[in-house]
N, C-alpha and C. Protein backbone atom coordinates (compact mmCIF):
# COMPACT_ATOMS: atom_id res chain seq x y z
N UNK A 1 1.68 74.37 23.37
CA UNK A 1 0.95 73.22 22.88
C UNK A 1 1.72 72.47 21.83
N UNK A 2 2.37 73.04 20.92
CA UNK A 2 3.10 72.32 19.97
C UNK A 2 4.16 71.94 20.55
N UNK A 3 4.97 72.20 21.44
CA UNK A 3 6.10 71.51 22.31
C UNK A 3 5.54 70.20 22.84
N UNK A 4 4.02 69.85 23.08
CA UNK A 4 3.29 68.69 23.98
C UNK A 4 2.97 68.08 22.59
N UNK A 5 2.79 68.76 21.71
CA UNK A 5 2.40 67.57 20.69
C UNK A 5 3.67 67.20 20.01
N UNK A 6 5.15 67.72 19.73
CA UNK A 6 6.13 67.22 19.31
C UNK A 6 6.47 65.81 20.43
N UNK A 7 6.02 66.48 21.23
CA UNK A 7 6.58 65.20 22.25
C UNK A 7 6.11 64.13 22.49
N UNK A 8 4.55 64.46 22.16
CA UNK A 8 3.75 63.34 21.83
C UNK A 8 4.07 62.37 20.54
N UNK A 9 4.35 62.87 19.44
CA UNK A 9 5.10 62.31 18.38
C UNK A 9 5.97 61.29 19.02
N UNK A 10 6.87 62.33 19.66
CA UNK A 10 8.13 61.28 19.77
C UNK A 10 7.88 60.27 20.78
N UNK A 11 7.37 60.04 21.53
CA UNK A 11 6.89 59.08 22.45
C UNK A 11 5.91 58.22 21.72
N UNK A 12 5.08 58.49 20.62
CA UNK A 12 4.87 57.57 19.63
C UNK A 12 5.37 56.71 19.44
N UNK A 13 6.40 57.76 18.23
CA UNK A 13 7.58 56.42 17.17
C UNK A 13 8.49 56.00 18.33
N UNK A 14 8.84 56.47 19.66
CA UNK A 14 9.51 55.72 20.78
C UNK A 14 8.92 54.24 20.96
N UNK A 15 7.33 54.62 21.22
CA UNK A 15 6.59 53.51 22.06
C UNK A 15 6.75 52.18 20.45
N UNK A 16 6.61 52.84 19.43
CA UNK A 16 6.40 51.44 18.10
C UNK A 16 7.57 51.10 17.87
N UNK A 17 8.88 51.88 18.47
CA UNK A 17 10.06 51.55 18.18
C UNK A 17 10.33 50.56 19.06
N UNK A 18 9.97 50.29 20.36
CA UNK A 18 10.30 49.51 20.90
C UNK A 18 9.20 48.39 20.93
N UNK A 19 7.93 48.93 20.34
CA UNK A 19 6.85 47.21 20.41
C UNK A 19 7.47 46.71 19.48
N UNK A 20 8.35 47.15 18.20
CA UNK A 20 8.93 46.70 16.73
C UNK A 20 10.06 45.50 17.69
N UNK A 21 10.70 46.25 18.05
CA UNK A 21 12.15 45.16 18.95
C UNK A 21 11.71 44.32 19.57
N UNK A 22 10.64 44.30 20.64
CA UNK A 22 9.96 43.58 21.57
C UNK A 22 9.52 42.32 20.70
N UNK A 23 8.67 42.44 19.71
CA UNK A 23 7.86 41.45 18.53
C UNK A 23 9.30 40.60 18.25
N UNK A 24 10.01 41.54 17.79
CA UNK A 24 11.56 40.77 16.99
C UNK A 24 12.22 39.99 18.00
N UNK A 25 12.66 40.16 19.22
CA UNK A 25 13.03 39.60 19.91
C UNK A 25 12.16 38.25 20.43
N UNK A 26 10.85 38.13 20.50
CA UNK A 26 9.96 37.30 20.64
C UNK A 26 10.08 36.36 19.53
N UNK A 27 9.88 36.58 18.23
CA UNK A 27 10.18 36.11 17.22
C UNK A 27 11.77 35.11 16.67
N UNK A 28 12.63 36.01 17.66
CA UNK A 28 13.95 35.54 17.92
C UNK A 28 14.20 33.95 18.52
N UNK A 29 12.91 34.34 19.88
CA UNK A 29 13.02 33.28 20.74
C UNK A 29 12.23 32.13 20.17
N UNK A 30 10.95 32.42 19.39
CA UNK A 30 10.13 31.66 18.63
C UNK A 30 10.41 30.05 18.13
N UNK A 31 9.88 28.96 18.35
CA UNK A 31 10.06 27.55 17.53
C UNK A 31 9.57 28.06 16.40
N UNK A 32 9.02 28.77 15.55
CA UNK A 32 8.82 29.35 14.49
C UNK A 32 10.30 29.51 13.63
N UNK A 33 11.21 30.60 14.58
CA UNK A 33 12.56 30.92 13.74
C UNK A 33 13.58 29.22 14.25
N UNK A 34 13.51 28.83 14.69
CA UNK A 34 14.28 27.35 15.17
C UNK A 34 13.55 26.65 13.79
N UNK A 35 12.75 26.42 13.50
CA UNK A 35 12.13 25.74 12.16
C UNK A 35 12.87 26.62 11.17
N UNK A 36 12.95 27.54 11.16
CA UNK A 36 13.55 28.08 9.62
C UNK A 36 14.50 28.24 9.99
N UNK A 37 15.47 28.01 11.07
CA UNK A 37 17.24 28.22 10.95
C UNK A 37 17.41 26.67 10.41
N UNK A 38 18.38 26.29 9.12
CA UNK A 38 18.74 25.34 9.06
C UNK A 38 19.99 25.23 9.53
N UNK A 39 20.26 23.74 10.07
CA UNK A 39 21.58 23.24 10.31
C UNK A 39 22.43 23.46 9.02
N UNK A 40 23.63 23.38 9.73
CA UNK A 40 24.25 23.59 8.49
C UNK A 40 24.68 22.48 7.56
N UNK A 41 24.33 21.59 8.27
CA UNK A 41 24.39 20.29 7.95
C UNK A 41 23.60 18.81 8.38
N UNK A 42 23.62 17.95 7.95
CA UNK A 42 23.35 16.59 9.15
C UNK A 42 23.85 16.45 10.41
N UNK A 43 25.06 16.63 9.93
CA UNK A 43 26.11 16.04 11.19
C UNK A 43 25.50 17.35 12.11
N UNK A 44 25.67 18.50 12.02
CA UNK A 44 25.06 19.62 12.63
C UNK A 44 23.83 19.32 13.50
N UNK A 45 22.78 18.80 12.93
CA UNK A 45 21.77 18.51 13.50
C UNK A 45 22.09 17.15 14.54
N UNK A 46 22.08 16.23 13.66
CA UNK A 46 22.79 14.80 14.79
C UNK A 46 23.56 15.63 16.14
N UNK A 47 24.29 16.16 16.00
CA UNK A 47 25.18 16.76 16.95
C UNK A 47 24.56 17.34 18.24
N UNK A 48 23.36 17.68 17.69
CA UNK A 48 22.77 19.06 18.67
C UNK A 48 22.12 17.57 19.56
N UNK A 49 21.50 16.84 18.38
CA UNK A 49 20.48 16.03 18.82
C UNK A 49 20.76 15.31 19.89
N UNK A 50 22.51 14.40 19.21
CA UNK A 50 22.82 14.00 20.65
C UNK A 50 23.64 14.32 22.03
N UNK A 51 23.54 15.91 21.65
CA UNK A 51 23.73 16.53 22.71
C UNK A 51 22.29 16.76 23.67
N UNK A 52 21.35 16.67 22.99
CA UNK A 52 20.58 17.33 24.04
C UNK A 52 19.89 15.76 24.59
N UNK A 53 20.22 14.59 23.76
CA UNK A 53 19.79 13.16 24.30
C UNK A 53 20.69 12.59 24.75
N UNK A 54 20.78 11.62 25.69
CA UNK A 54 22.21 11.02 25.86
C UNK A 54 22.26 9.72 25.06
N UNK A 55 20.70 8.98 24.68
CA UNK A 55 20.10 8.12 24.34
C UNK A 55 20.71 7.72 22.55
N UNK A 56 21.32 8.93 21.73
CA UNK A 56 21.44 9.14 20.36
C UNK A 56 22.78 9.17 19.65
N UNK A 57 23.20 7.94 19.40
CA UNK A 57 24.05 7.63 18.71
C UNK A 57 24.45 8.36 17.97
N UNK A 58 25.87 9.49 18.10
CA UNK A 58 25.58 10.56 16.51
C UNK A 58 25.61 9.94 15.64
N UNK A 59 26.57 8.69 15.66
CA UNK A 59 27.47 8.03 14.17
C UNK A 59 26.04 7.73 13.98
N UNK A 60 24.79 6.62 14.46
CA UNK A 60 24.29 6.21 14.03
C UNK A 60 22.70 7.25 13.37
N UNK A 61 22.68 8.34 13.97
CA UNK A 61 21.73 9.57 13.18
C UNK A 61 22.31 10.08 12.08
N UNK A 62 23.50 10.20 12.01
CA UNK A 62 24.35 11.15 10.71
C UNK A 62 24.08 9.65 10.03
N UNK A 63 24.27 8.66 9.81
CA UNK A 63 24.61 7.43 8.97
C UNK A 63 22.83 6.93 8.35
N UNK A 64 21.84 7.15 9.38
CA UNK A 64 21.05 6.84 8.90
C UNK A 64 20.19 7.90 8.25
N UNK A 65 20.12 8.94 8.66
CA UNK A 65 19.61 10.80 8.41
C UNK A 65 20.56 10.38 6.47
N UNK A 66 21.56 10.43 6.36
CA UNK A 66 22.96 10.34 4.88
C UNK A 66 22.05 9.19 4.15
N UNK A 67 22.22 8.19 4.97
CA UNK A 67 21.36 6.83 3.49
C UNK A 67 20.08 7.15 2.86
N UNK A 68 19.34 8.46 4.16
CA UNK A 68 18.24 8.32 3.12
C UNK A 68 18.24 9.41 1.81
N UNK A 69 18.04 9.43 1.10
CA UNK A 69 17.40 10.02 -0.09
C UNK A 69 17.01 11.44 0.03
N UNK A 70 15.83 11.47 0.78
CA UNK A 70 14.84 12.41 1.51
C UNK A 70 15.34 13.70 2.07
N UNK A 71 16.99 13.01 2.75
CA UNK A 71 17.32 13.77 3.33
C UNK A 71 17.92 15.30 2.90
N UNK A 72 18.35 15.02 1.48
CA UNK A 72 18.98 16.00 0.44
C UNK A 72 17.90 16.77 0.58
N UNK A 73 16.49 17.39 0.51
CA UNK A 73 15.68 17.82 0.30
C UNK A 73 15.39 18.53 1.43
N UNK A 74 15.62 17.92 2.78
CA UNK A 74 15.46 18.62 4.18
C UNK A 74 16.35 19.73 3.99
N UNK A 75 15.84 20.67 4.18
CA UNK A 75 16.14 22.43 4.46
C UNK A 75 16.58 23.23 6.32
N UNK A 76 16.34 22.10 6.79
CA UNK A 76 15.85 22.94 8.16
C UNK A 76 15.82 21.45 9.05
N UNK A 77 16.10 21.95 10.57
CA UNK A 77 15.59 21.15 11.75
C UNK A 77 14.16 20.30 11.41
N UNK A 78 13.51 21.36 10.95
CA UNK A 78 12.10 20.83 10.79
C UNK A 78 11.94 19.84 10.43
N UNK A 79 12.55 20.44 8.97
CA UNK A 79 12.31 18.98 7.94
C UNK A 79 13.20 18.31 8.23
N UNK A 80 14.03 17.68 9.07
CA UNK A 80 15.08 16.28 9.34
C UNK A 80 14.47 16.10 10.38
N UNK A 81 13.35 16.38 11.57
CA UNK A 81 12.80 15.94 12.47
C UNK A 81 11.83 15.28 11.81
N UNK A 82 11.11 16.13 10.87
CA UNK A 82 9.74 14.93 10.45
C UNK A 82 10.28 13.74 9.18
N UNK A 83 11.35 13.91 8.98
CA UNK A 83 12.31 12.70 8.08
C UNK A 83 12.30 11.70 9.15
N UNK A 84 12.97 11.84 10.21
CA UNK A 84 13.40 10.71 11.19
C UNK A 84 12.08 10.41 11.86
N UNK A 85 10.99 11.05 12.04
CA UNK A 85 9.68 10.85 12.29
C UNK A 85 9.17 9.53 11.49
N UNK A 86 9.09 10.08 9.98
CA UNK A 86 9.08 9.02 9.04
C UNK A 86 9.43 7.75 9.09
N UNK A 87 11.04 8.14 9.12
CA UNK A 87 11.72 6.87 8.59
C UNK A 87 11.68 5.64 10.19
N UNK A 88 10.54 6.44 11.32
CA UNK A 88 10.68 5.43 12.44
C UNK A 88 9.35 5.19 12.08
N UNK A 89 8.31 5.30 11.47
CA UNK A 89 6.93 4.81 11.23
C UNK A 89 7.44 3.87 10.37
N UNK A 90 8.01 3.72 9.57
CA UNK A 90 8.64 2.67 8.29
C UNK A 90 9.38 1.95 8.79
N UNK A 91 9.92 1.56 9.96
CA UNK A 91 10.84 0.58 10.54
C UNK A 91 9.66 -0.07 11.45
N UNK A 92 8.42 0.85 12.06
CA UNK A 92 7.71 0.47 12.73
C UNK A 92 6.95 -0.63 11.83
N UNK A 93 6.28 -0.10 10.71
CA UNK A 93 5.41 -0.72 9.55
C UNK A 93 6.21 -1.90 9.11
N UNK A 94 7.33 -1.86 8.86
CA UNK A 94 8.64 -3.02 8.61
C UNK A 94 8.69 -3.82 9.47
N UNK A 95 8.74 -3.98 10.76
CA UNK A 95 8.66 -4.81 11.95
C UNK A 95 7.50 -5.33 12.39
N UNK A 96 6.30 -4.75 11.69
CA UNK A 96 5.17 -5.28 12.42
C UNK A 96 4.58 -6.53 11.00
N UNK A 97 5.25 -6.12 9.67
CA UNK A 97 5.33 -6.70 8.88
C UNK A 97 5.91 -7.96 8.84
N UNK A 98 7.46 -8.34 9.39
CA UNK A 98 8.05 -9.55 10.06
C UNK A 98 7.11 -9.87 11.11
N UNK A 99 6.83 -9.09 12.14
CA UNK A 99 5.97 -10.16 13.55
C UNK A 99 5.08 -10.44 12.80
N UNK A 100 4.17 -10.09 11.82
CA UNK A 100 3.11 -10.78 11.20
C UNK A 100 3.53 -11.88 10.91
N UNK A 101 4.24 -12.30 9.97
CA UNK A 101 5.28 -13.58 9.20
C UNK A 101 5.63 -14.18 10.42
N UNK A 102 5.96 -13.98 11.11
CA UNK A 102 6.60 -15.09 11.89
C UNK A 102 5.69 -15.41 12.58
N UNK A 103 4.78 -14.74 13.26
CA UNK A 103 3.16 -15.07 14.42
C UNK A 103 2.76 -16.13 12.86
N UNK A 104 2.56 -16.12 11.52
CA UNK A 104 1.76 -17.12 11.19
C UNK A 104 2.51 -18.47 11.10
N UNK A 105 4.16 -18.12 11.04
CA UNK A 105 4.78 -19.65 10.40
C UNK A 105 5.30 -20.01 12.26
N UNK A 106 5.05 -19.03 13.40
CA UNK A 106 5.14 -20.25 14.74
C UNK A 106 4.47 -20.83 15.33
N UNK A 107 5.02 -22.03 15.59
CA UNK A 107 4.26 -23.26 15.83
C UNK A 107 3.83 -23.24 17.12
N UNK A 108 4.37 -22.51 18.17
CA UNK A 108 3.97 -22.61 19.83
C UNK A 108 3.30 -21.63 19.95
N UNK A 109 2.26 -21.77 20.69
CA UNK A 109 0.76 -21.10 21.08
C UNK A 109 1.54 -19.62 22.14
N UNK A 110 2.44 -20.48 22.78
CA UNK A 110 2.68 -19.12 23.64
C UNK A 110 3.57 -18.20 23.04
N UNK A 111 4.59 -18.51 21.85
CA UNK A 111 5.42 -18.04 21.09
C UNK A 111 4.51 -16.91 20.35
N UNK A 112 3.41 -17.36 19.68
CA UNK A 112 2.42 -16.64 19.14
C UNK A 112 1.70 -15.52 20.01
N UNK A 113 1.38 -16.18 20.81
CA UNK A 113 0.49 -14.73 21.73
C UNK A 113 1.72 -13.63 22.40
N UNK A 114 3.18 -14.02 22.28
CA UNK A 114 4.09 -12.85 22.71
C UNK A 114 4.27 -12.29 21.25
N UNK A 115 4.03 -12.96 20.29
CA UNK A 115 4.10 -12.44 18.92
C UNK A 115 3.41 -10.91 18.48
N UNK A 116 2.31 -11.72 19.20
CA UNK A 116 0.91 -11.03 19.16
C UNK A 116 0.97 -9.71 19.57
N UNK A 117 1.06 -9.50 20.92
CA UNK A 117 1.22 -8.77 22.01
C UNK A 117 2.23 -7.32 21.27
N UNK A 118 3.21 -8.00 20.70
CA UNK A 118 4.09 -7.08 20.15
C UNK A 118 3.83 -6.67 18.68
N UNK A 119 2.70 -7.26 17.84
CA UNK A 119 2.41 -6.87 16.91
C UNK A 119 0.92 -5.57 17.65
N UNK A 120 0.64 -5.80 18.54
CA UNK A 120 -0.44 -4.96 19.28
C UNK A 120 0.72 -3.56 19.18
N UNK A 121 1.96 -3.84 20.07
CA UNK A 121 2.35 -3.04 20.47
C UNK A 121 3.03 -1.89 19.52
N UNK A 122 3.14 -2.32 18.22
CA UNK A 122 4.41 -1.75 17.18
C UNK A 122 3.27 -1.01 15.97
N UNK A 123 1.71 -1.68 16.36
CA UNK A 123 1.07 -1.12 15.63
C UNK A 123 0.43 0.00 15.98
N UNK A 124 0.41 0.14 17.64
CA UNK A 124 0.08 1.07 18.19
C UNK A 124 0.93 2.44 18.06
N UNK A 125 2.26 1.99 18.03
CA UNK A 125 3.18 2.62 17.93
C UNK A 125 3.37 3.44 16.31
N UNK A 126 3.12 2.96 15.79
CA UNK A 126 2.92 3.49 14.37
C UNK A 126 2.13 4.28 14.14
N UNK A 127 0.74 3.74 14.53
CA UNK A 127 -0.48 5.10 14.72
C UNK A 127 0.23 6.65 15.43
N UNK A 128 0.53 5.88 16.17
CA UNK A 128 0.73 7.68 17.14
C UNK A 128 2.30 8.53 16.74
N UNK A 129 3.33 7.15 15.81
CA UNK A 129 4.31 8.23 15.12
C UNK A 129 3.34 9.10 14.05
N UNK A 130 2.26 8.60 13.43
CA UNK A 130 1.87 9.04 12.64
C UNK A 130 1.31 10.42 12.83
N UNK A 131 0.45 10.58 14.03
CA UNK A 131 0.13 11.61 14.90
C UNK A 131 0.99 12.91 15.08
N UNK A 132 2.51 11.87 15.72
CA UNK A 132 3.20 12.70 15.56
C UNK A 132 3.83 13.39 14.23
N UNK A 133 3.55 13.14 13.58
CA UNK A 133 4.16 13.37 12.11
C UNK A 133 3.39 14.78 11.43
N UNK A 134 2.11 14.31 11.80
CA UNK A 134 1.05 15.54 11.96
C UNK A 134 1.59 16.60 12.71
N UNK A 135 1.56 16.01 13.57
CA UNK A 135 2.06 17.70 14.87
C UNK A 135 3.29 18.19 14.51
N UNK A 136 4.09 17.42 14.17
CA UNK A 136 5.31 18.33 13.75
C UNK A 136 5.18 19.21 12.55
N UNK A 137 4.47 18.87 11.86
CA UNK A 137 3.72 19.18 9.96
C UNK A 137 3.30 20.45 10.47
N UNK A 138 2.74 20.48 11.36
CA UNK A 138 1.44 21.63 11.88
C UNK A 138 2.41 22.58 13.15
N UNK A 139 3.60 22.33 13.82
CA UNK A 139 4.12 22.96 14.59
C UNK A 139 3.68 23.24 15.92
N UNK A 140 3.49 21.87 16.52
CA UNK A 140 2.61 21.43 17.55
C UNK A 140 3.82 20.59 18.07
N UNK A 141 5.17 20.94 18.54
CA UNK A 141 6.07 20.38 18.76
C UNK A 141 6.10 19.68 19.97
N UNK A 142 5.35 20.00 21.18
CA UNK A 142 5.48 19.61 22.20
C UNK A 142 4.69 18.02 22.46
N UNK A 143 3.56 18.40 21.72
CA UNK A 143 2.82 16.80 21.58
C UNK A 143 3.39 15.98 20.73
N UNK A 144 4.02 16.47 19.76
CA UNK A 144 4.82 15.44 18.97
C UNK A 144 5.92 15.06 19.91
N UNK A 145 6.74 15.04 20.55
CA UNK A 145 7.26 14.81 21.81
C UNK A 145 7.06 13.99 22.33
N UNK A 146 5.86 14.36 23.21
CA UNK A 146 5.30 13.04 24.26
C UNK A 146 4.70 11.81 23.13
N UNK A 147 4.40 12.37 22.36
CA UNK A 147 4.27 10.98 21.02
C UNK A 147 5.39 9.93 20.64
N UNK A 148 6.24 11.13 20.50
CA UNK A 148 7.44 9.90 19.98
C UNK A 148 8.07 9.39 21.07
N UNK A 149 7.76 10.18 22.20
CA UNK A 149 8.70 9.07 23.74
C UNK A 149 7.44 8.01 23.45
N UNK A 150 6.27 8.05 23.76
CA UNK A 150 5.42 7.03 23.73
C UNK A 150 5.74 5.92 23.04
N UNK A 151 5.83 6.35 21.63
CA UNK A 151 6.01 5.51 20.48
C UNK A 151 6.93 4.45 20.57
N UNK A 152 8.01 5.28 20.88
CA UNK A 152 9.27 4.51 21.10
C UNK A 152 9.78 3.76 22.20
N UNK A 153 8.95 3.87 22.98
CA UNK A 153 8.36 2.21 23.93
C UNK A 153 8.36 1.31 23.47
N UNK A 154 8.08 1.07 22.86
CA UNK A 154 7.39 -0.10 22.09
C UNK A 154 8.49 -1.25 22.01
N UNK A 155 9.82 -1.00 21.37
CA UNK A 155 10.55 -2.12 21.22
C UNK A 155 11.06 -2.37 22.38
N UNK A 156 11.24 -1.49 23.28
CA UNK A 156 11.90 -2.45 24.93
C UNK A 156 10.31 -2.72 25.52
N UNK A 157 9.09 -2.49 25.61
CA UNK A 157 8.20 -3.26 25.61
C UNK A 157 8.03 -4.62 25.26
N UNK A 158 8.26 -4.80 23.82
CA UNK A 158 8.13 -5.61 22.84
C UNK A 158 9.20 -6.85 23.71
N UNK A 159 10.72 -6.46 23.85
CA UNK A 159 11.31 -7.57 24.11
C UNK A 159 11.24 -7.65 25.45
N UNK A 160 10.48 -6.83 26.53
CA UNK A 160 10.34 -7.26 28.02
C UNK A 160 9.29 -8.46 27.44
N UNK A 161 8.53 -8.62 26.47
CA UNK A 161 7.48 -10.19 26.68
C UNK A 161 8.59 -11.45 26.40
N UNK A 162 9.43 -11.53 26.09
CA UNK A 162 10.82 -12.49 25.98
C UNK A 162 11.35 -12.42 26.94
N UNK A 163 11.17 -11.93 28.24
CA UNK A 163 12.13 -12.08 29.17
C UNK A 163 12.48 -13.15 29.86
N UNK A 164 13.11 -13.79 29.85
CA UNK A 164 13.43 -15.51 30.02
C UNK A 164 14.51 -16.21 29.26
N UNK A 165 14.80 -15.79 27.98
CA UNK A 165 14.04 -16.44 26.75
C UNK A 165 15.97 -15.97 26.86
N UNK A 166 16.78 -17.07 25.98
CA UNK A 166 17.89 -16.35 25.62
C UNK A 166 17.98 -15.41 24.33
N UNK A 167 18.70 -14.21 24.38
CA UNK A 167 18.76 -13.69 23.31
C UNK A 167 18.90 -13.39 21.87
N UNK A 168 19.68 -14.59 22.20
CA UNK A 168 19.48 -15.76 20.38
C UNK A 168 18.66 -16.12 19.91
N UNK A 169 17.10 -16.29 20.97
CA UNK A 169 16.07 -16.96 20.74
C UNK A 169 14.75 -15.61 20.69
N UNK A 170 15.29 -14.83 20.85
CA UNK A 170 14.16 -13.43 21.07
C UNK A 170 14.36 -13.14 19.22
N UNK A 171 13.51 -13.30 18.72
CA UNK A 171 12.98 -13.09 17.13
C UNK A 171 13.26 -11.69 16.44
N UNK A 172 12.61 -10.74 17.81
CA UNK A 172 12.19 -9.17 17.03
C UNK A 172 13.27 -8.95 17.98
N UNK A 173 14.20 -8.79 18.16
CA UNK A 173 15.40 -8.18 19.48
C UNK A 173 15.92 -7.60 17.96
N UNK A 174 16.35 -7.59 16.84
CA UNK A 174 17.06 -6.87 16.29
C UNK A 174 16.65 -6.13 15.49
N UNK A 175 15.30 -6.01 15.14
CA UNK A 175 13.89 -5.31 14.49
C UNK A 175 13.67 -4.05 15.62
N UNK A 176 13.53 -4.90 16.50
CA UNK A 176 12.98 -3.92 18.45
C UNK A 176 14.20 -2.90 17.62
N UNK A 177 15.48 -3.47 18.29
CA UNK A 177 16.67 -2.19 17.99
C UNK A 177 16.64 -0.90 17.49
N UNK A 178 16.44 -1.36 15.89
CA UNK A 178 16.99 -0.73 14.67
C UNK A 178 15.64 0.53 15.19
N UNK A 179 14.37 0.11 15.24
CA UNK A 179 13.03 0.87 15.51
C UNK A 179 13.57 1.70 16.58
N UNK A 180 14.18 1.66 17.67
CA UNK A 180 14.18 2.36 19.36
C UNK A 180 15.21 3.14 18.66
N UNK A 181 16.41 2.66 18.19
CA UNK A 181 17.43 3.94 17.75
C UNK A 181 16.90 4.92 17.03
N UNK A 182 16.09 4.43 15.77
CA UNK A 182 15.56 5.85 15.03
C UNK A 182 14.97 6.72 15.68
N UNK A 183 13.71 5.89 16.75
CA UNK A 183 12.37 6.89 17.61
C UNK A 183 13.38 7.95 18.28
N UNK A 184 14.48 7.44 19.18
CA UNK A 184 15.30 8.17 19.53
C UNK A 184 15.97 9.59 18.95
N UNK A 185 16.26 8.85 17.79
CA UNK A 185 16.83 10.22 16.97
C UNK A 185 15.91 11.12 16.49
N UNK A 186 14.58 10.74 16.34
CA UNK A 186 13.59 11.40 16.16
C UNK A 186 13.01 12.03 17.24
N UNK A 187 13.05 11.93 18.33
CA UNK A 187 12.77 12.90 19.53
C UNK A 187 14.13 13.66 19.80
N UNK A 188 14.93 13.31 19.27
CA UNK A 188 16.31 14.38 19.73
C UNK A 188 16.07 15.67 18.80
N UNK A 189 16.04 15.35 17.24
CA UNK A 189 15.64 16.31 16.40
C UNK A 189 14.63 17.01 17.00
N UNK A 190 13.44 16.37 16.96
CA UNK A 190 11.87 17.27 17.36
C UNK A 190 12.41 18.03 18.54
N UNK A 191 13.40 17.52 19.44
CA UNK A 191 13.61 18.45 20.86
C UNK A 191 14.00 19.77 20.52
N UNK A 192 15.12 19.40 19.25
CA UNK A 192 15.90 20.92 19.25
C UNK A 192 14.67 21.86 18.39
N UNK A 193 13.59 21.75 18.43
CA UNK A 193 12.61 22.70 17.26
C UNK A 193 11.57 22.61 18.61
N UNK A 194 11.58 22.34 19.53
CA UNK A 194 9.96 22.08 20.60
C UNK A 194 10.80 23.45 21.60
C-alpha cells in the first residue's frame, strides 16, 4: 500500500508539474504577455508594424510615434498602440475642425453638402477611434481592430465625394492624408498586441 501511495504522490506533483508548464506556456502565447513585452524601441515597434501592414510607412510611424511627447512614457506595444489610437482621434477632431471652417466660409451649395457629408464622415470616425481607444485600454484587441479599419475609411471616403474635382481643388485631400496614415499605423501597432 505505501508503494501505491508513493506513487500516487508522484503522479501528483507530476500531474501540477505539468498543469504549472501548460498555464506558462498559455500565458507565453497570451496578448496579455505581447502587452507587457516592450519593444525595444519605436523604430522596433514601427518595424513590426510595417511588417505586418504593407499600408505603413515606417519612416512615417517612427517620425510621428518620436514628435510626440507621450511617446517617452509608452512602456510597451500597448501603450504606443493606444498613443497612435490617440493621436488619430486628434487629427480626426483637427480635420473635422477645418471642414467645419470651410463648410461655413463656402459659398457653393454643392461644395457645402460634400463638406458636409465628410464632416458626417470624420465625426463618425472619431466616435468609434474613441471606442477603440476603450478596447484597447480594456484588452479587447480584436474589436479595436475592426474599429480602427472602420475608422480609417473615412478619409478615402471623404475624398471619393470630390471625385471629379481636380486635386488642387479637393480642400480636405491633405487633412484626408495625414488622418489615413496615422489610422494605419494605429491598426499596425494594435495588430502586433490582437
Amino acid at each position: 500500500m505505501m508503494h501505491r501511495q508513493g506513487s500516487s504522490k508522484h503522479q501528483t506533483t507530476t500531474m501540477a508539474a505539468l498543469a504549472i508548464a501548460a498555464v506558462l506556456l498559455l500565458l507565453q502565447a497570451s496578448p496579455l504577455t505581447a502587452m507587457a513585452t516592450p519593444p525595444s524601441s519605436i523604430e522596433d515597434a514601427c518595424r513590426g508594424a510595417a511588417e505586418r501592414h504593407p499600408g505603413i510607412s515606417y519612416a512615417h510611424c517612427v517620425s510621428s510615434l518620436s514628435a510626440d511627447a507621450r511617446a517617452r512614457d509608452a512602456a510597451d506595444l500597448h501603450a504606443l498602440a493606444a498613443l497612435a489610437t490617440r493621436i488619430s482621434i486628434e487629427h480626426a477632431t483637427t480635420t473635422l475642425s477645418k471642414l467645419d471652417g470651410m463648410n461655413e466660409a463656402e459659398p457653393s451649395p454643392r461644395a457645402r453638402a460634400r463638406l458636409a457629408h465628410c464632416l458626417d464622415l470624420y465625426g463618425a470616425a472619431a466616435d468609434v477611434l474613441r471606442d477603440a481607444l476603450d478596447n484597447i485600454r480594456a484588452g479587447v484587441y480584436g474589436r479595436a481592430l475592426e474599429q480602427i479599419a472602420a475608422a480609417g475609411g473615412a478619409a478615402e471616403k471623404c475624398e471619393d465625394v470630390w471625385k471629379g474635382e481636380e486635386k488642387a481643388k479637393v480642400p480636405v485631400a491633405r487633412h484626408d492624408r495625414e488622418y489615413g496614415r496615422m489610422a494605419v499605423v494605429a491598426l499596425g501597432l494594435t495588430s502586433g498586441i490582437a
